[in-house]
C-alpha atoms as a PDB file:
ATOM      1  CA  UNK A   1     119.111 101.369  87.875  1.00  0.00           C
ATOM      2  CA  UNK A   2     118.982 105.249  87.107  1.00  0.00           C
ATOM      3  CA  UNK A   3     117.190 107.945  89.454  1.00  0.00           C
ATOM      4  CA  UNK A   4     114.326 108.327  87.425  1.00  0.00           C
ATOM      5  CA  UNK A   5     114.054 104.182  87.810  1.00  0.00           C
ATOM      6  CA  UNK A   6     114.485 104.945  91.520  1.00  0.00           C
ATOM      7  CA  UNK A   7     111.927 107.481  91.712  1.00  0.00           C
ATOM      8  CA  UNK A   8     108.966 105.663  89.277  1.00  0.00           C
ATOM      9  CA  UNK A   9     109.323 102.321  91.903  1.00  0.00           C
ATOM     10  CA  UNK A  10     109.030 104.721  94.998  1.00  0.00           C
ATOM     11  CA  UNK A  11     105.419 105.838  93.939  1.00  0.00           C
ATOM     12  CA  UNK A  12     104.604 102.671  92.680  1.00  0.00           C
ATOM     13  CA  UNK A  13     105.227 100.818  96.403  1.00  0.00           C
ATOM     14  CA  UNK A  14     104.068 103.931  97.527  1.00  0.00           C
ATOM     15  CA  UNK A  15     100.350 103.768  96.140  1.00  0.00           C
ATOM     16  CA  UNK A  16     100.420 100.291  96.620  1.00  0.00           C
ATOM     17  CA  UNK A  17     101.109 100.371  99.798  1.00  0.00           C
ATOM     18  CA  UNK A  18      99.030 103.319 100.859  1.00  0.00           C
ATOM     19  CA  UNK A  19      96.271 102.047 103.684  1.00  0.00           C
ATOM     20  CA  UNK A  20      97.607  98.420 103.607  1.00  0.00           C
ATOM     21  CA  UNK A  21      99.534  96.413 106.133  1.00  0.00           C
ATOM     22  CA  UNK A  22     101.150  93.421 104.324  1.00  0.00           C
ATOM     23  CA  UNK A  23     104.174  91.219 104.273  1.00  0.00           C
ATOM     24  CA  UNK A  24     107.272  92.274 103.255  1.00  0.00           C
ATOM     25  CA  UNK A  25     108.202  89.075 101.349  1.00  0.00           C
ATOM     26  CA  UNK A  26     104.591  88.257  99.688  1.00  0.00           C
ATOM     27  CA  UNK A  27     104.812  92.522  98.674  1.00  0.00           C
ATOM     28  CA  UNK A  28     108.041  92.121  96.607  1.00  0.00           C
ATOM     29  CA  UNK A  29     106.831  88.466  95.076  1.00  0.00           C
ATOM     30  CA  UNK A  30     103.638  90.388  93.723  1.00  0.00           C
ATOM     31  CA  UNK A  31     105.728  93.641  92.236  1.00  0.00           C
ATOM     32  CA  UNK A  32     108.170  91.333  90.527  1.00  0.00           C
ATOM     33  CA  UNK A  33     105.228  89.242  88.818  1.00  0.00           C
ATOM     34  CA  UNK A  34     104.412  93.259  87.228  1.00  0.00           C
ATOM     35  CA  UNK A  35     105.293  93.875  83.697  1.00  0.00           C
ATOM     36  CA  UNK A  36     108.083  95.935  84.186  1.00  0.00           C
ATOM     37  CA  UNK A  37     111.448  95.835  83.841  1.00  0.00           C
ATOM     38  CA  UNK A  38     112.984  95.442  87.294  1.00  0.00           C
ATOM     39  CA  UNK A  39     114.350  92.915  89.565  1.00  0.00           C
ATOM     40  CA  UNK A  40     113.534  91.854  93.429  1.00  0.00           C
ATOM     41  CA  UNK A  41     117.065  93.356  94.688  1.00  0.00           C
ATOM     42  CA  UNK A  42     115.503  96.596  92.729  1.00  0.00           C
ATOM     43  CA  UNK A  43     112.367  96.571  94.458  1.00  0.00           C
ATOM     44  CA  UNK A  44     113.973  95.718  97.928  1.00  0.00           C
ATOM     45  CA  UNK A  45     116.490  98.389  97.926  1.00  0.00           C
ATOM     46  CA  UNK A  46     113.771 100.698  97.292  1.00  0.00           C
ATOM     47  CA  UNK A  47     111.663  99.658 100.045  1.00  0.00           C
ATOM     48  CA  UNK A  48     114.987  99.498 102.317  1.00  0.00           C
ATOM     49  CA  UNK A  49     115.893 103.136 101.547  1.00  0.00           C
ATOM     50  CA  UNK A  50     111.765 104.290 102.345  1.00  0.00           C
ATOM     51  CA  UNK A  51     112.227 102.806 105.314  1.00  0.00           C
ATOM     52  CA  UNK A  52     115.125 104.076 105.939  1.00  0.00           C
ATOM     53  CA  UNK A  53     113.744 107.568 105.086  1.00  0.00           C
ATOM     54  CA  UNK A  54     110.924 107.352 107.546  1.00  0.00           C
ATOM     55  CA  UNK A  55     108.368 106.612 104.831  1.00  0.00           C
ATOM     56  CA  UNK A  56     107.641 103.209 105.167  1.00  0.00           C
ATOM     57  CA  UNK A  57     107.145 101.074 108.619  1.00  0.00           C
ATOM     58  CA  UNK A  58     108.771  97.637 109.093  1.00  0.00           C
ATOM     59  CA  UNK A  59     107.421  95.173 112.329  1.00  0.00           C
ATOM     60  CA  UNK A  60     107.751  91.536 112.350  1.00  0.00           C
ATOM     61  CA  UNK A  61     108.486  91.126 108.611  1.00  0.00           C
ATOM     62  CA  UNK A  62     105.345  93.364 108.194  1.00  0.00           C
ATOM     63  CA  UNK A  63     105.482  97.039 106.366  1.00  0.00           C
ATOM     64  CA  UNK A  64     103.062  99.899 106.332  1.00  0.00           C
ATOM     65  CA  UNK A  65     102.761 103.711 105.650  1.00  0.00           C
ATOM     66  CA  UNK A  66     104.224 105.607 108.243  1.00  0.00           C
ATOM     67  CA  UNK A  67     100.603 107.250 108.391  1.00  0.00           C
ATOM     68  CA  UNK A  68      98.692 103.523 108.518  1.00  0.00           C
ATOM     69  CA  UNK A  69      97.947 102.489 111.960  1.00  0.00           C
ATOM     70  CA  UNK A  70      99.667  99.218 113.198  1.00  0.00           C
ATOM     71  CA  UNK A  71      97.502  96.412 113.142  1.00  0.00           C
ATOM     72  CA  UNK A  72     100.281  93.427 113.062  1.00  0.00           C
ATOM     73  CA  UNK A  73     100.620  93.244 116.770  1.00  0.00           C
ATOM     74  CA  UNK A  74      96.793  92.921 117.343  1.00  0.00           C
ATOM     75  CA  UNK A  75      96.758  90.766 114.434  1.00  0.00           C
ATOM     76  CA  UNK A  76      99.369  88.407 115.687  1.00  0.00           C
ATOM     77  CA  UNK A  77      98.239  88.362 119.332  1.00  0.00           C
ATOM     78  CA  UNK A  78      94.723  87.672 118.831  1.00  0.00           C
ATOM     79  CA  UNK A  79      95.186  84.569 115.668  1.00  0.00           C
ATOM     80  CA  UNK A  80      98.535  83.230 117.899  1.00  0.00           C
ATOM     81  CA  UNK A  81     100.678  82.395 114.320  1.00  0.00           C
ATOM     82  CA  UNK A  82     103.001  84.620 112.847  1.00  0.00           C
ATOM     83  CA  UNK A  83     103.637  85.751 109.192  1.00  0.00           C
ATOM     84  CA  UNK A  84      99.495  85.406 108.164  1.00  0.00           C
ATOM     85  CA  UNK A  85      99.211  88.349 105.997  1.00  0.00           C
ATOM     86  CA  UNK A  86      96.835  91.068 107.443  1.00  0.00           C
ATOM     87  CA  UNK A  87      94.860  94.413 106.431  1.00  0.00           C
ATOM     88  CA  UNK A  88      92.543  96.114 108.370  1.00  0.00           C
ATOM     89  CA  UNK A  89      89.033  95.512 107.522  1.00  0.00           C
END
């Protein structure tokens, strides 16, 4: 994967993302079912190195903008099962 690969799947979890708590595992099942040209490991190592960064939030299998506020603790407090996939409403 080149740099310029690198740096189109960045902004592409990075608008997707944007506002939105979801699952880390359901996330990288619906950008590989995309048309493009990349792989899960692609898409993971991505989202690894923006969280990493600072850029991206990971709780409980759970990521979010590191601007979104944290709703997967109330989430899985208040419905008493983890991995449900939440967004605030």
């Amino acid at each position: 994967m080149h740099y310029l690969d690198m740096d189109f799947i960045e902004e592409l979890i990075t608008a997707k993302i944007k506002g939105r708590v979801i699952r880390k595992s359901m996330f990288l099942r619906l950008l590989s079912n995309g048309n493009f040209d990349y792989q899960t490991k692609d898409y993971e190592l991505v989202i690894n190195r923006l969280i990493k960064d600072g850029k991206l939030k990971e709780k409980d299998g759970f990521i979010r903008h590191k601007d979104t506020e944290d709703f997967t603790k109330l989430f899985v407090e208040h419905n008493g099962v983890r991995g449900i996939w939440a967004s605030k409403t």
